[in-house]
N, C-alpha and C. Protein backbone atom coordinates (compact mmCIF):
# COMPACT_ATOMS: atom_id res chain seq x y z
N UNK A 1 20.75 -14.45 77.84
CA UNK A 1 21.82 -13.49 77.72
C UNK A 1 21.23 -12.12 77.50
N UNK A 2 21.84 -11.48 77.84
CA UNK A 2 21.78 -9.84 77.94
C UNK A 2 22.86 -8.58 77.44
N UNK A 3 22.48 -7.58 77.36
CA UNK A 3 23.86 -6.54 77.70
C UNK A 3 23.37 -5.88 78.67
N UNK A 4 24.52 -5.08 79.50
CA UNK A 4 24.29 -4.30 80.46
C UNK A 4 25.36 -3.52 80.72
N UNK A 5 25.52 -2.53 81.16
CA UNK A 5 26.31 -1.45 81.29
C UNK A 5 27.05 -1.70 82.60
N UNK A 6 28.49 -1.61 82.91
CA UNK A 6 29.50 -1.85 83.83
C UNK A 6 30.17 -0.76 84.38
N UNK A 7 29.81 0.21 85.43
CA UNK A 7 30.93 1.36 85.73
C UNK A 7 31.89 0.82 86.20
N UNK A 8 33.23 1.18 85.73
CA UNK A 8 34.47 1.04 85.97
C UNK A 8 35.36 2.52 86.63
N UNK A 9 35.14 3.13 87.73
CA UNK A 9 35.77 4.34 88.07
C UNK A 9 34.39 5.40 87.42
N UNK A 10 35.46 6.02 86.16
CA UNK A 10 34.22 7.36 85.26
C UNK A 10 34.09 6.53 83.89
N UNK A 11 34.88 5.61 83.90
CA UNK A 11 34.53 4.79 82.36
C UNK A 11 33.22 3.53 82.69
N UNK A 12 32.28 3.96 81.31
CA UNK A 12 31.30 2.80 81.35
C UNK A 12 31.51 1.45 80.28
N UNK A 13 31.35 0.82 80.67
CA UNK A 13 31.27 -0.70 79.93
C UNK A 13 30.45 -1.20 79.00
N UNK A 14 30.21 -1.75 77.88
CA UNK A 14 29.26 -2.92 77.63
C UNK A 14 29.61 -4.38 77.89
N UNK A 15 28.70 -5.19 78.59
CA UNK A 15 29.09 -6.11 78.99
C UNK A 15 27.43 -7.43 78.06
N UNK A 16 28.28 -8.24 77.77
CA UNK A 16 27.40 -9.83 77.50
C UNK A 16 27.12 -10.44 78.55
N UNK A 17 25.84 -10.54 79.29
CA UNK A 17 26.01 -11.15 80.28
C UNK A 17 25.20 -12.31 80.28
N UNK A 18 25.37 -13.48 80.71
CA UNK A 18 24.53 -15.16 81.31
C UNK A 18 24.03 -14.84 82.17
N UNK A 19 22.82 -15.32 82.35
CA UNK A 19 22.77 -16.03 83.42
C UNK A 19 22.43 -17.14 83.76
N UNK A 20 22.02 -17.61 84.74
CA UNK A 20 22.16 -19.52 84.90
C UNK A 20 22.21 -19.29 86.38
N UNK A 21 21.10 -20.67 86.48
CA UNK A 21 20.99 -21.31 87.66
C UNK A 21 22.09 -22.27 88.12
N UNK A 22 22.64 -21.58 89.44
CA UNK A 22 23.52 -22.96 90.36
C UNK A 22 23.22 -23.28 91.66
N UNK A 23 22.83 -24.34 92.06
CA UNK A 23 22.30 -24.06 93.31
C UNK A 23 21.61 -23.75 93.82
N UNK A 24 20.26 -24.17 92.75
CA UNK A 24 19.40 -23.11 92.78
C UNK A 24 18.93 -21.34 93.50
N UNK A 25 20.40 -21.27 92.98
CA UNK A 25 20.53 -19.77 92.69
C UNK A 25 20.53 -19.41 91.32
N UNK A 26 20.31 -17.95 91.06
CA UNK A 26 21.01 -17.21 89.87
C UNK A 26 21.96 -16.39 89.58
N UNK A 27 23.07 -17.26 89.03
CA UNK A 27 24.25 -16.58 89.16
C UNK A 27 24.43 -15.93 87.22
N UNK A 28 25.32 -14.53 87.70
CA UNK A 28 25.15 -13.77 86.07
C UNK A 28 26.88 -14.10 86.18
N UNK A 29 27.19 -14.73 84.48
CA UNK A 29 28.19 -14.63 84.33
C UNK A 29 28.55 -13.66 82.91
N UNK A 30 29.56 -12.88 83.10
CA UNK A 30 29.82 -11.87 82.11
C UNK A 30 30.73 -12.94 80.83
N UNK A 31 30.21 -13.04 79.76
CA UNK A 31 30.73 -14.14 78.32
C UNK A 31 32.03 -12.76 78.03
N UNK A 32 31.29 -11.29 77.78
CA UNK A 32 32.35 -11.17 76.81
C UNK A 32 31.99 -9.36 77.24
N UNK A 33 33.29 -8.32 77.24
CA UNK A 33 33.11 -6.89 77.78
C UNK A 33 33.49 -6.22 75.57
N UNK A 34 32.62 -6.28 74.99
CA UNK A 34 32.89 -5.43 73.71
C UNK A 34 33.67 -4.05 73.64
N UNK A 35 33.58 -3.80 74.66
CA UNK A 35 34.24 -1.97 75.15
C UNK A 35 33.40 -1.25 75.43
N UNK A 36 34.05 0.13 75.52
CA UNK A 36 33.55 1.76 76.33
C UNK A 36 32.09 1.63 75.58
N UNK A 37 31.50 2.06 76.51
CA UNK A 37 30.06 2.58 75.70
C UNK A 37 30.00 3.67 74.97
N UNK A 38 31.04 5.22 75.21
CA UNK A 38 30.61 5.90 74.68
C UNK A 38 31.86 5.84 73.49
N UNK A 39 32.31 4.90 73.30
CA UNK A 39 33.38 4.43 71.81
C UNK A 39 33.04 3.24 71.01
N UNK A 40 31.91 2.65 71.66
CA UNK A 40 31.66 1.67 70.58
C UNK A 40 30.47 2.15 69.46
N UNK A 41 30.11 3.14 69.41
CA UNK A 41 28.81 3.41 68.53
C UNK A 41 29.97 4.16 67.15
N UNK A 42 30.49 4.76 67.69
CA UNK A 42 31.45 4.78 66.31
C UNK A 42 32.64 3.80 65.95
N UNK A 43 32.92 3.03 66.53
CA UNK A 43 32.97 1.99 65.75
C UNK A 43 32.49 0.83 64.83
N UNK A 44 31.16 0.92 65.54
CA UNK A 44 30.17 -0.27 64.58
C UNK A 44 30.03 -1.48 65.10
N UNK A 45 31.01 -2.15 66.17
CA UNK A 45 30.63 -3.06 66.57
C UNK A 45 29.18 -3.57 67.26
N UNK A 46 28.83 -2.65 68.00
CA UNK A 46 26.99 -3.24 68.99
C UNK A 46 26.39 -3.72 67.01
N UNK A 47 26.20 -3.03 66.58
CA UNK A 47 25.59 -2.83 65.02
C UNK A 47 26.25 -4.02 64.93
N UNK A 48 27.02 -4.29 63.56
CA UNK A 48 27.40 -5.64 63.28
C UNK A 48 27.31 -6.82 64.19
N UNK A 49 27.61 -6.66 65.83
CA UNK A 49 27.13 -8.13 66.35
C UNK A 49 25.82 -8.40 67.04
N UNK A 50 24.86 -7.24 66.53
CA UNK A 50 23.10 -7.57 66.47
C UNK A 50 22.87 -7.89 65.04
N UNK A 51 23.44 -7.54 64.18
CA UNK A 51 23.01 -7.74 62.81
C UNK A 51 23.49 -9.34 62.92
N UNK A 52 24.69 -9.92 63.05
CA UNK A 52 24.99 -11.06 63.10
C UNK A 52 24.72 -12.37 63.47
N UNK A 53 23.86 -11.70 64.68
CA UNK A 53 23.14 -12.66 65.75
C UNK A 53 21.65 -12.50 65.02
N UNK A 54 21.23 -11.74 64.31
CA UNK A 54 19.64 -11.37 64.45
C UNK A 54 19.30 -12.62 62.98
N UNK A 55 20.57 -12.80 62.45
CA UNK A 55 19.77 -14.22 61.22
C UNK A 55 19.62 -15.72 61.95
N UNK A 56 19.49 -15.58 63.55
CA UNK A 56 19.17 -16.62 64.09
C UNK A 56 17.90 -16.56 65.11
N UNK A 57 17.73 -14.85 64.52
CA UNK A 57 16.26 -14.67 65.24
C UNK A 57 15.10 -14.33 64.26
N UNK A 58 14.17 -14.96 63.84
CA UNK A 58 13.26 -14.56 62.72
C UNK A 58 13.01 -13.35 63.10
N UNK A 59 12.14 -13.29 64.40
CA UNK A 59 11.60 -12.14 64.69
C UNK A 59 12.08 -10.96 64.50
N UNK A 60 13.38 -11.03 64.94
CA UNK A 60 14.21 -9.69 64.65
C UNK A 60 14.12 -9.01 63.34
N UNK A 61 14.60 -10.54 62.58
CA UNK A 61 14.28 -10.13 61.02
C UNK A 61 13.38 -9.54 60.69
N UNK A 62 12.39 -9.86 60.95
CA UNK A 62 11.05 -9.31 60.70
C UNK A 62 10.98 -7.78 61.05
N UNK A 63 11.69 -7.42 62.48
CA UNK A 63 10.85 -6.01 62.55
C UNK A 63 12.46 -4.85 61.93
N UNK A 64 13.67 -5.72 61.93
CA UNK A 64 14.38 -5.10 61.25
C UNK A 64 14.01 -4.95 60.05
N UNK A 65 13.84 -6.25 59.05
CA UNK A 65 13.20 -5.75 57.69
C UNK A 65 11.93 -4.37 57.70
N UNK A 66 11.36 -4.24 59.06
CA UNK A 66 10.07 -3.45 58.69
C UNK A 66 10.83 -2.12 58.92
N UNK A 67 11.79 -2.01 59.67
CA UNK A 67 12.50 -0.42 59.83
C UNK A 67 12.94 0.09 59.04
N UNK A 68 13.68 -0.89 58.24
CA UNK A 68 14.36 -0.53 56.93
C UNK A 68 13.22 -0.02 55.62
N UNK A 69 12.04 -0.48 55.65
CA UNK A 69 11.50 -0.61 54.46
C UNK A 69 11.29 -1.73 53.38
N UNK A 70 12.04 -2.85 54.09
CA UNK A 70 11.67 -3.90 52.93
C UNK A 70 10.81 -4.76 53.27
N UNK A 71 10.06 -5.08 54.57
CA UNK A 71 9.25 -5.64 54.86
C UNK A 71 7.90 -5.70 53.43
N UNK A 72 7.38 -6.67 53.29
CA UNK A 72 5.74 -7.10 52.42
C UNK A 72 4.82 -6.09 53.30
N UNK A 73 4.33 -5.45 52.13
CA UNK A 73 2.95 -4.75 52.71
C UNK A 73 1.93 -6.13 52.97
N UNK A 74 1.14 -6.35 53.79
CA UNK A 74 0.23 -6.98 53.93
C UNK A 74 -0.88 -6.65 54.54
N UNK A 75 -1.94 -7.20 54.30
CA UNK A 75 -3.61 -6.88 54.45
C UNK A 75 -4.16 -7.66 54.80
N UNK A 76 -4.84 -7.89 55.96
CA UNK A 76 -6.29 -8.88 55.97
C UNK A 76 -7.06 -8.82 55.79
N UNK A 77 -7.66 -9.38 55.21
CA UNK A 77 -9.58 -9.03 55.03
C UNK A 77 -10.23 -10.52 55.95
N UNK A 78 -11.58 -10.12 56.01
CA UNK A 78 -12.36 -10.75 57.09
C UNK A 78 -13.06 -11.25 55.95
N UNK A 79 -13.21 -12.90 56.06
CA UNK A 79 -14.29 -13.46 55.09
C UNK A 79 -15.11 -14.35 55.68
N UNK A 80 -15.57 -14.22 56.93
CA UNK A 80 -16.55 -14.72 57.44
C UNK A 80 -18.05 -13.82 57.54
N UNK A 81 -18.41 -12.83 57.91
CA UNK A 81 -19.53 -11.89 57.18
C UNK A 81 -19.79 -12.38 55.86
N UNK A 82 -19.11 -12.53 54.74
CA UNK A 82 -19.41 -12.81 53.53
C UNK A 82 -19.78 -14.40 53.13
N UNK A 83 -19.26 -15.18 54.17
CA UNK A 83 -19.68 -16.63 53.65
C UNK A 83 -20.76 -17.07 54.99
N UNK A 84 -21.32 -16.27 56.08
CA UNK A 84 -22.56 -16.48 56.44
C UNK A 84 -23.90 -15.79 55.98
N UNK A 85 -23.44 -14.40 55.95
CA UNK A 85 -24.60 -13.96 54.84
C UNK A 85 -25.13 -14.06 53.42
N UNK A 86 -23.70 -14.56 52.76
CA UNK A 86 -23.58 -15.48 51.36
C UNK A 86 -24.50 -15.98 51.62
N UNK A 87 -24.54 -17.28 52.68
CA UNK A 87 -25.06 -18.60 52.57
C UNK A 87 -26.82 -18.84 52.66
N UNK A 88 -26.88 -17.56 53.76
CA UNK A 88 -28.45 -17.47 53.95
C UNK A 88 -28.67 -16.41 52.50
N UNK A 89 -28.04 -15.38 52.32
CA UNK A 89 -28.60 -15.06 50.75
C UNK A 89 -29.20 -15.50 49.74
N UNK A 90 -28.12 -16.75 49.34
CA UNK A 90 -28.49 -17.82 48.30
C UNK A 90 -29.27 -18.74 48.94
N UNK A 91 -29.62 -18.97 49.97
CA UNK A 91 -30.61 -20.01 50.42
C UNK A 91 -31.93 -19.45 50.41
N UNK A 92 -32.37 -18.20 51.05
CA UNK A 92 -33.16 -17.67 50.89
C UNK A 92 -33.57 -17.09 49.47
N UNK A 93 -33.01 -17.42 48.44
CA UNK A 93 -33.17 -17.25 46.63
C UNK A 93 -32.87 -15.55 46.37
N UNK A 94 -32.34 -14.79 47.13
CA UNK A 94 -32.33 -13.49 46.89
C UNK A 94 -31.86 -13.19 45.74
N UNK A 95 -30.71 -13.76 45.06
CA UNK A 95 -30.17 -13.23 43.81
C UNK A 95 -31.46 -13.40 42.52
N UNK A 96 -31.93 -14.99 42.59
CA UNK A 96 -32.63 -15.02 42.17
C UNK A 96 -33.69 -14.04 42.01
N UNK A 97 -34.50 -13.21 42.81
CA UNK A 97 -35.83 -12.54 42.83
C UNK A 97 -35.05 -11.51 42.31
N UNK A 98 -34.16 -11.09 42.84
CA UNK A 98 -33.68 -9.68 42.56
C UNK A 98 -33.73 -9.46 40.74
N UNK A 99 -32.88 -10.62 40.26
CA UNK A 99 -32.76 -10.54 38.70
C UNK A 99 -33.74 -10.94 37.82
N UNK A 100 -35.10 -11.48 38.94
CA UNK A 100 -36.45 -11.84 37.84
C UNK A 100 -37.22 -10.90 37.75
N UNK A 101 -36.44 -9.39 38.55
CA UNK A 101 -37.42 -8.45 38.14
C UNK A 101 -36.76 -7.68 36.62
N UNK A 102 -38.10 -7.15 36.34
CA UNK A 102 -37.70 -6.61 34.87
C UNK A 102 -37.37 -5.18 35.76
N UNK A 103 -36.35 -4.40 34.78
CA UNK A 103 -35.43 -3.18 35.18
C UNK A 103 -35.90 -2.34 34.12
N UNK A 104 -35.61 -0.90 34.46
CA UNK A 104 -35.52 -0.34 33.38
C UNK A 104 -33.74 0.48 32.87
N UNK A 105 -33.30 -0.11 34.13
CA UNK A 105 -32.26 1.00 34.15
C UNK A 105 -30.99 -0.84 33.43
N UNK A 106 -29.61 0.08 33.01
CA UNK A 106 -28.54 -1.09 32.96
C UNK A 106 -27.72 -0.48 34.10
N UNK A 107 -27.28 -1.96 34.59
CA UNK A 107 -26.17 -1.90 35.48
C UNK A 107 -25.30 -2.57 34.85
N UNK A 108 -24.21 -1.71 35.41
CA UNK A 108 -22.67 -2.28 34.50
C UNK A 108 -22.27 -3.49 35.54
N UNK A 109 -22.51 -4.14 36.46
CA UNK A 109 -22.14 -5.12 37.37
C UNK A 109 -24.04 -5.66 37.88
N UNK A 110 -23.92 -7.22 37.84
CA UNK A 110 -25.43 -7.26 38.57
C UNK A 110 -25.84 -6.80 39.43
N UNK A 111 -27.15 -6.04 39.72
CA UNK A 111 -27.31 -5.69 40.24
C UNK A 111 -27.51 -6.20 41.73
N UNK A 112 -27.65 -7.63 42.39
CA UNK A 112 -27.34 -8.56 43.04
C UNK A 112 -26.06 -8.43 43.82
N UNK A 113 -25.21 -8.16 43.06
CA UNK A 113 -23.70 -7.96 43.57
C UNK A 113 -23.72 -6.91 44.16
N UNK A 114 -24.15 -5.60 43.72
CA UNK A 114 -24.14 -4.27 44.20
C UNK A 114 -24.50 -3.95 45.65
N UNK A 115 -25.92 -4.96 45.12
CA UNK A 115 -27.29 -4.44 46.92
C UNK A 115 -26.43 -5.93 48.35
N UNK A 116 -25.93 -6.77 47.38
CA UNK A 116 -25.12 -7.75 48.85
C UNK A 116 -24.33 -7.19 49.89
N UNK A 117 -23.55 -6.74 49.54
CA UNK A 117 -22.42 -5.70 50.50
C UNK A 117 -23.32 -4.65 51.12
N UNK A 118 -24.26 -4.02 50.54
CA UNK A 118 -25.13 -2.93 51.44
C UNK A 118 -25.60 -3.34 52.83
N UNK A 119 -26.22 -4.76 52.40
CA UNK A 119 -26.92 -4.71 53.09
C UNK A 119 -26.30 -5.68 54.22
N UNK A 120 -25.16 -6.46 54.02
CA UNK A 120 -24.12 -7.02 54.51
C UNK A 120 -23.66 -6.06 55.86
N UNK A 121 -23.03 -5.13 54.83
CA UNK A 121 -22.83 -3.54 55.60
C UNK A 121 -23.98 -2.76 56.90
N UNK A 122 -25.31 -3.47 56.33
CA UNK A 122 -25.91 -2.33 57.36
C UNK A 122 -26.51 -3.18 58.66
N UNK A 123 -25.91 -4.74 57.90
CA UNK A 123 -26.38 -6.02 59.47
C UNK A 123 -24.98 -5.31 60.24
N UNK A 124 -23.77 -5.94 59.91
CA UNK A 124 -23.00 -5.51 60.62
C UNK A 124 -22.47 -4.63 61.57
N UNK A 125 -22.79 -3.11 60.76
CA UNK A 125 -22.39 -1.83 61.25
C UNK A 125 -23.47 -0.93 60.81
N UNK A 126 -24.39 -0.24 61.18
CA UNK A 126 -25.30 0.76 60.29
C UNK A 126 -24.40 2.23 59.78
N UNK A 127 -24.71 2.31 58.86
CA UNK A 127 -24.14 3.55 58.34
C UNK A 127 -24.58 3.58 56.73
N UNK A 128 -23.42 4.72 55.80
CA UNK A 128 -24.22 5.04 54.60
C UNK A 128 -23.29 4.13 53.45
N UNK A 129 -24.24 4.43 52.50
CA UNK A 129 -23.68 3.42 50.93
C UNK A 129 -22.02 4.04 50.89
N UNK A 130 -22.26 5.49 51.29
CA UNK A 130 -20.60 6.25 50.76
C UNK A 130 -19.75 5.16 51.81
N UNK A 131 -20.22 5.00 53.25
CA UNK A 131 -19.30 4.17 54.17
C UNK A 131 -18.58 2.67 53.61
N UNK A 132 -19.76 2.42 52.98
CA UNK A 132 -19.26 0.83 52.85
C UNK A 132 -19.02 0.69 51.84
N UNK A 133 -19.19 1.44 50.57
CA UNK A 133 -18.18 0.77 49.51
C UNK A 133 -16.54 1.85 49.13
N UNK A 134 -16.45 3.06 50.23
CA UNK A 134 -15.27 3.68 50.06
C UNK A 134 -14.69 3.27 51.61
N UNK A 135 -15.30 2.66 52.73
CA UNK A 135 -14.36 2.41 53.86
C UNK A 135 -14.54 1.22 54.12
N UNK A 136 -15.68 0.11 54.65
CA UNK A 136 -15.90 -0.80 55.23
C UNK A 136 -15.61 -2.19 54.49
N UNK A 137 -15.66 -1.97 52.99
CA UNK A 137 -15.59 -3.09 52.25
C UNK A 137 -14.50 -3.19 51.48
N UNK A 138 -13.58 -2.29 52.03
CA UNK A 138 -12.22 -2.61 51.89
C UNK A 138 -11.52 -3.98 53.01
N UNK A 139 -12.06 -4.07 54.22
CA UNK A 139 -11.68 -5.12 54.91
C UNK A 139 -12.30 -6.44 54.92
N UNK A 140 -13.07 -6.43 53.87
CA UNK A 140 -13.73 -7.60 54.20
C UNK A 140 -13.66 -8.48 52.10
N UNK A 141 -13.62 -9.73 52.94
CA UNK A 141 -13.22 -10.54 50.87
C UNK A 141 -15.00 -10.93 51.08
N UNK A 142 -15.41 -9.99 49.99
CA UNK A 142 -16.62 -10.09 49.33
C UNK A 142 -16.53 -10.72 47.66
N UNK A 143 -16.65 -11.62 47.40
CA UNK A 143 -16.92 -12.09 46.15
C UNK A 143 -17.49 -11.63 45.13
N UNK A 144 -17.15 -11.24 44.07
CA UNK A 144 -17.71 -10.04 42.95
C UNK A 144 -17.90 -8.67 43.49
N UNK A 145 -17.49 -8.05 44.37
CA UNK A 145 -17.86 -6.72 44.24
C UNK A 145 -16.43 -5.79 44.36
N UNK A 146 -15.18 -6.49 43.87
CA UNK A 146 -13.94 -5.88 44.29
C UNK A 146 -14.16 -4.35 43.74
N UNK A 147 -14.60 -4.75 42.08
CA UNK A 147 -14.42 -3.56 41.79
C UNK A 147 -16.14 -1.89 41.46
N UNK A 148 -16.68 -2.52 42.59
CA UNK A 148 -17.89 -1.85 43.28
C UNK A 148 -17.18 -0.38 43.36
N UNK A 149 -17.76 0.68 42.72
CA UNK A 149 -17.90 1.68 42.68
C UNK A 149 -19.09 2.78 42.77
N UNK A 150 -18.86 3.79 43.92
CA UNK A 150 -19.78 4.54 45.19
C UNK A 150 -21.20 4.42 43.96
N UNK A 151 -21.11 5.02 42.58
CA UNK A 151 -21.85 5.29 41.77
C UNK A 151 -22.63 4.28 41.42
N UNK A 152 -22.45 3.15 41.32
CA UNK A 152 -23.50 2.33 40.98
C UNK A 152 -23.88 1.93 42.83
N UNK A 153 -23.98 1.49 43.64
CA UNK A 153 -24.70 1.28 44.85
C UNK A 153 -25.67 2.45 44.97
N UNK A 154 -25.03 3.91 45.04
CA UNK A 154 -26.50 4.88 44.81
C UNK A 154 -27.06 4.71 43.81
N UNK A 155 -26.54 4.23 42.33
CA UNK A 155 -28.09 3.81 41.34
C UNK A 155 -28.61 2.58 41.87
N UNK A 156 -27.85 1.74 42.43
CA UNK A 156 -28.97 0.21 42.87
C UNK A 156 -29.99 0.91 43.95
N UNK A 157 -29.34 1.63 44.95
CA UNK A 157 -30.39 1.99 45.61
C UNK A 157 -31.70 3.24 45.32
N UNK A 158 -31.24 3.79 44.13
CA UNK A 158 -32.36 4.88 43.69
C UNK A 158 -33.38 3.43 43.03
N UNK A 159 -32.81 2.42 42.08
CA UNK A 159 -33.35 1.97 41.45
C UNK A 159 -34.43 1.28 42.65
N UNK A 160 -34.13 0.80 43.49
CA UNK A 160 -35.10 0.06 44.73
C UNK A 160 -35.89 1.09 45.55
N UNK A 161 -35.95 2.80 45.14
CA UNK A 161 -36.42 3.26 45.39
C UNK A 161 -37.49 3.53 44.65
N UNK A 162 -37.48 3.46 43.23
CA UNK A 162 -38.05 3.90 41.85
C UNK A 162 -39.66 3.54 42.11
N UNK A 163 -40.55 4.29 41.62
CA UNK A 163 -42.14 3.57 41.90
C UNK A 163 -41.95 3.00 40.73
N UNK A 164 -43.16 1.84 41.21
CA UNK A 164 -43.42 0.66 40.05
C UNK A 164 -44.59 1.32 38.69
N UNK A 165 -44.50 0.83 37.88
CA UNK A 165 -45.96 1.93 36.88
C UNK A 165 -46.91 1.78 37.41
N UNK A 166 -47.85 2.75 36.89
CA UNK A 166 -48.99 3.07 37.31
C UNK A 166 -50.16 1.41 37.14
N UNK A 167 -50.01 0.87 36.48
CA UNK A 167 -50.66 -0.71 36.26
C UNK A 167 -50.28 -1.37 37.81
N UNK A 168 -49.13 -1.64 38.75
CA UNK A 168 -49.16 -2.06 39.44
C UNK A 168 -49.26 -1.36 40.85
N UNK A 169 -49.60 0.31 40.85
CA UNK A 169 -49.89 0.45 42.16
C UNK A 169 -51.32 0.68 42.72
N UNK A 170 -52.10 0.03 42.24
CA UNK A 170 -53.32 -0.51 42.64
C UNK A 170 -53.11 -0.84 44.52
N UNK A 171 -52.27 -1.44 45.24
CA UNK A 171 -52.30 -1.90 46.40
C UNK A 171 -51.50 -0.94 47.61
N UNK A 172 -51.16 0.27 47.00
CA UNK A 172 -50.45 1.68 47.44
C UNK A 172 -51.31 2.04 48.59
N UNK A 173 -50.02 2.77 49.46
CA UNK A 173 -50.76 3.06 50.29
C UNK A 173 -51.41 4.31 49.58
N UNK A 174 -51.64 5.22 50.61
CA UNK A 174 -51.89 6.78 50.01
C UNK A 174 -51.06 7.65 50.30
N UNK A 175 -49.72 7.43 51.73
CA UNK A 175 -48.72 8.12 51.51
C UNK A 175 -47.79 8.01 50.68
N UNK A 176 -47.47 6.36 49.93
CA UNK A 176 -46.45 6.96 49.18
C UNK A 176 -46.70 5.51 47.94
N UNK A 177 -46.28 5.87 46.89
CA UNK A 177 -46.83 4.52 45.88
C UNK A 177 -45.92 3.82 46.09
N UNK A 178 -45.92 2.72 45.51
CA UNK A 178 -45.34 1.44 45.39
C UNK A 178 -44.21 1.23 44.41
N UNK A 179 -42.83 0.44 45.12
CA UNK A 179 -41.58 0.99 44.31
C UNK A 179 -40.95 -0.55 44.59
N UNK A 180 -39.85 -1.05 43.32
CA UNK A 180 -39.26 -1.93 43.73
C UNK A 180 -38.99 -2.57 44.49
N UNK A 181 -38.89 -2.31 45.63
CA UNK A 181 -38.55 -2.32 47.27
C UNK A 181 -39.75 -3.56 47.35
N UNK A 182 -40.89 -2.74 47.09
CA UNK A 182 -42.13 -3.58 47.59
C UNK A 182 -42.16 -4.49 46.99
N UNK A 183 -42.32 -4.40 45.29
CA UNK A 183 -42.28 -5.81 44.73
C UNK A 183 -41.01 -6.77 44.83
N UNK A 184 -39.92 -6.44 45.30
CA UNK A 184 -38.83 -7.64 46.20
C UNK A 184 -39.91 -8.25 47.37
N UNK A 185 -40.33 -7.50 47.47
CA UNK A 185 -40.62 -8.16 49.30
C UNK A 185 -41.69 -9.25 48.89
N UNK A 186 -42.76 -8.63 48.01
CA UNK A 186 -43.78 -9.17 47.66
C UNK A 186 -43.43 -10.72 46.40
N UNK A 187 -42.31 -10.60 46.11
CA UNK A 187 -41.28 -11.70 45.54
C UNK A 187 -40.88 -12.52 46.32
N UNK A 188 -40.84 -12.68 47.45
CA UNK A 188 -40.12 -13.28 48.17
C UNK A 188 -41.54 -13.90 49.29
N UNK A 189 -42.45 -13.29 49.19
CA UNK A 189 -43.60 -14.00 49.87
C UNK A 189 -44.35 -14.77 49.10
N UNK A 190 -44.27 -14.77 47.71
CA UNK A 190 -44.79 -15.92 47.06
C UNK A 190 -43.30 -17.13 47.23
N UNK A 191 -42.23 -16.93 47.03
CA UNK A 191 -41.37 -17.87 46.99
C UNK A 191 -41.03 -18.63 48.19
N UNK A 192 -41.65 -18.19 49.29
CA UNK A 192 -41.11 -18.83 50.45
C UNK A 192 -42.69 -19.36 50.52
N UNK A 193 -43.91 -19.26 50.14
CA UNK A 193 -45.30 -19.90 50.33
C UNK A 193 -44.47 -21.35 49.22
């Protein structure tokens, strides 16, 4: 079924119309003429018999509720990034090494939690710390880092920048000494021997 407009002389129509196969033809049969087109909008009828008909159409419901304003805000987040890189994370012991180093600094959230999403962030999409914890990691369900704020990811990452003391950079290059960074890496090559 349909509506469609009917000239009659200078007067226009609204018309209900069928259609249906006979004979295998398609024949349109008119159900029902509501009146003038340009007199039914102040009356209210088209309105009340879409509103009437539309609680037998979800869909309708749906995008009528969204015109009006009462529609559910809703959000998706993507949680597949987070439960394949999760998985090789913790398999590969990363949280672990990360927290058997001694710190000098406190983090108000582990620091583990902080550097996951970074670096989550920079397999995925390359870009900066400001990107992914004020735009990118809003779409995605990361586990512990909801409430990740820009300020601690730039201290996790100054802190992985930090040189190590003077006792351990014995193995430095000569352009630049030896900083957290290295002893992760160098953590992770005894643990995987």
């Amino acid at each position: 079924m349909f509506f469609r407009q009917k000239r009659s002389g200078d007067r226009v129509y609204l018309q209900v119309v069928e259609n249906r196969r006979e004979e295998g033809r398609s024949r349109q049969k008119v159900i029902a003429t509501p009146g003038r087109v340009d007199q039914l909008p102040e009356s209210g009828q088209p309105d009340a018999l879409l509103q009437s008909g539309a609680k037998f159409a979800e869909q309708v419901l749906v995008v009528s509720a969204h015109e009006n304003g009462q529609a559910p805000s809703v959000q998706s987040r993507s949680v597949g990034p987070a439960l394949v890189f999760g998985r090789l994370w913790q398999e590969l012991g990363i949280p672990q090494v990360i927290e058997s180093l001694p710190r000098g600094r406190c983090f108000e959230s582990p620091v583990e939690r902080i550097l996951f999403p970074t670096v989550v962030h920079r397999l995925m999409e390359s870009g900066s710390d400001r990107s992914c914890v004020l735009d990118w990691k809003r779409d995605f369900e990361i586990p512990g880092v909801a409430d990740l704020e820009l300020h601690q990811a730039y201290r996790a990452m100054a802190w992985l920048g930090e040189p190590l003391p003077e006792s351990e950079q014995s193995a430095a290059t000569p352009f630049s000494p030896r900083c957290t960074k290295d002893a992760i890496e160098e953590a992770f090559f005894v643990r995987r021997r």
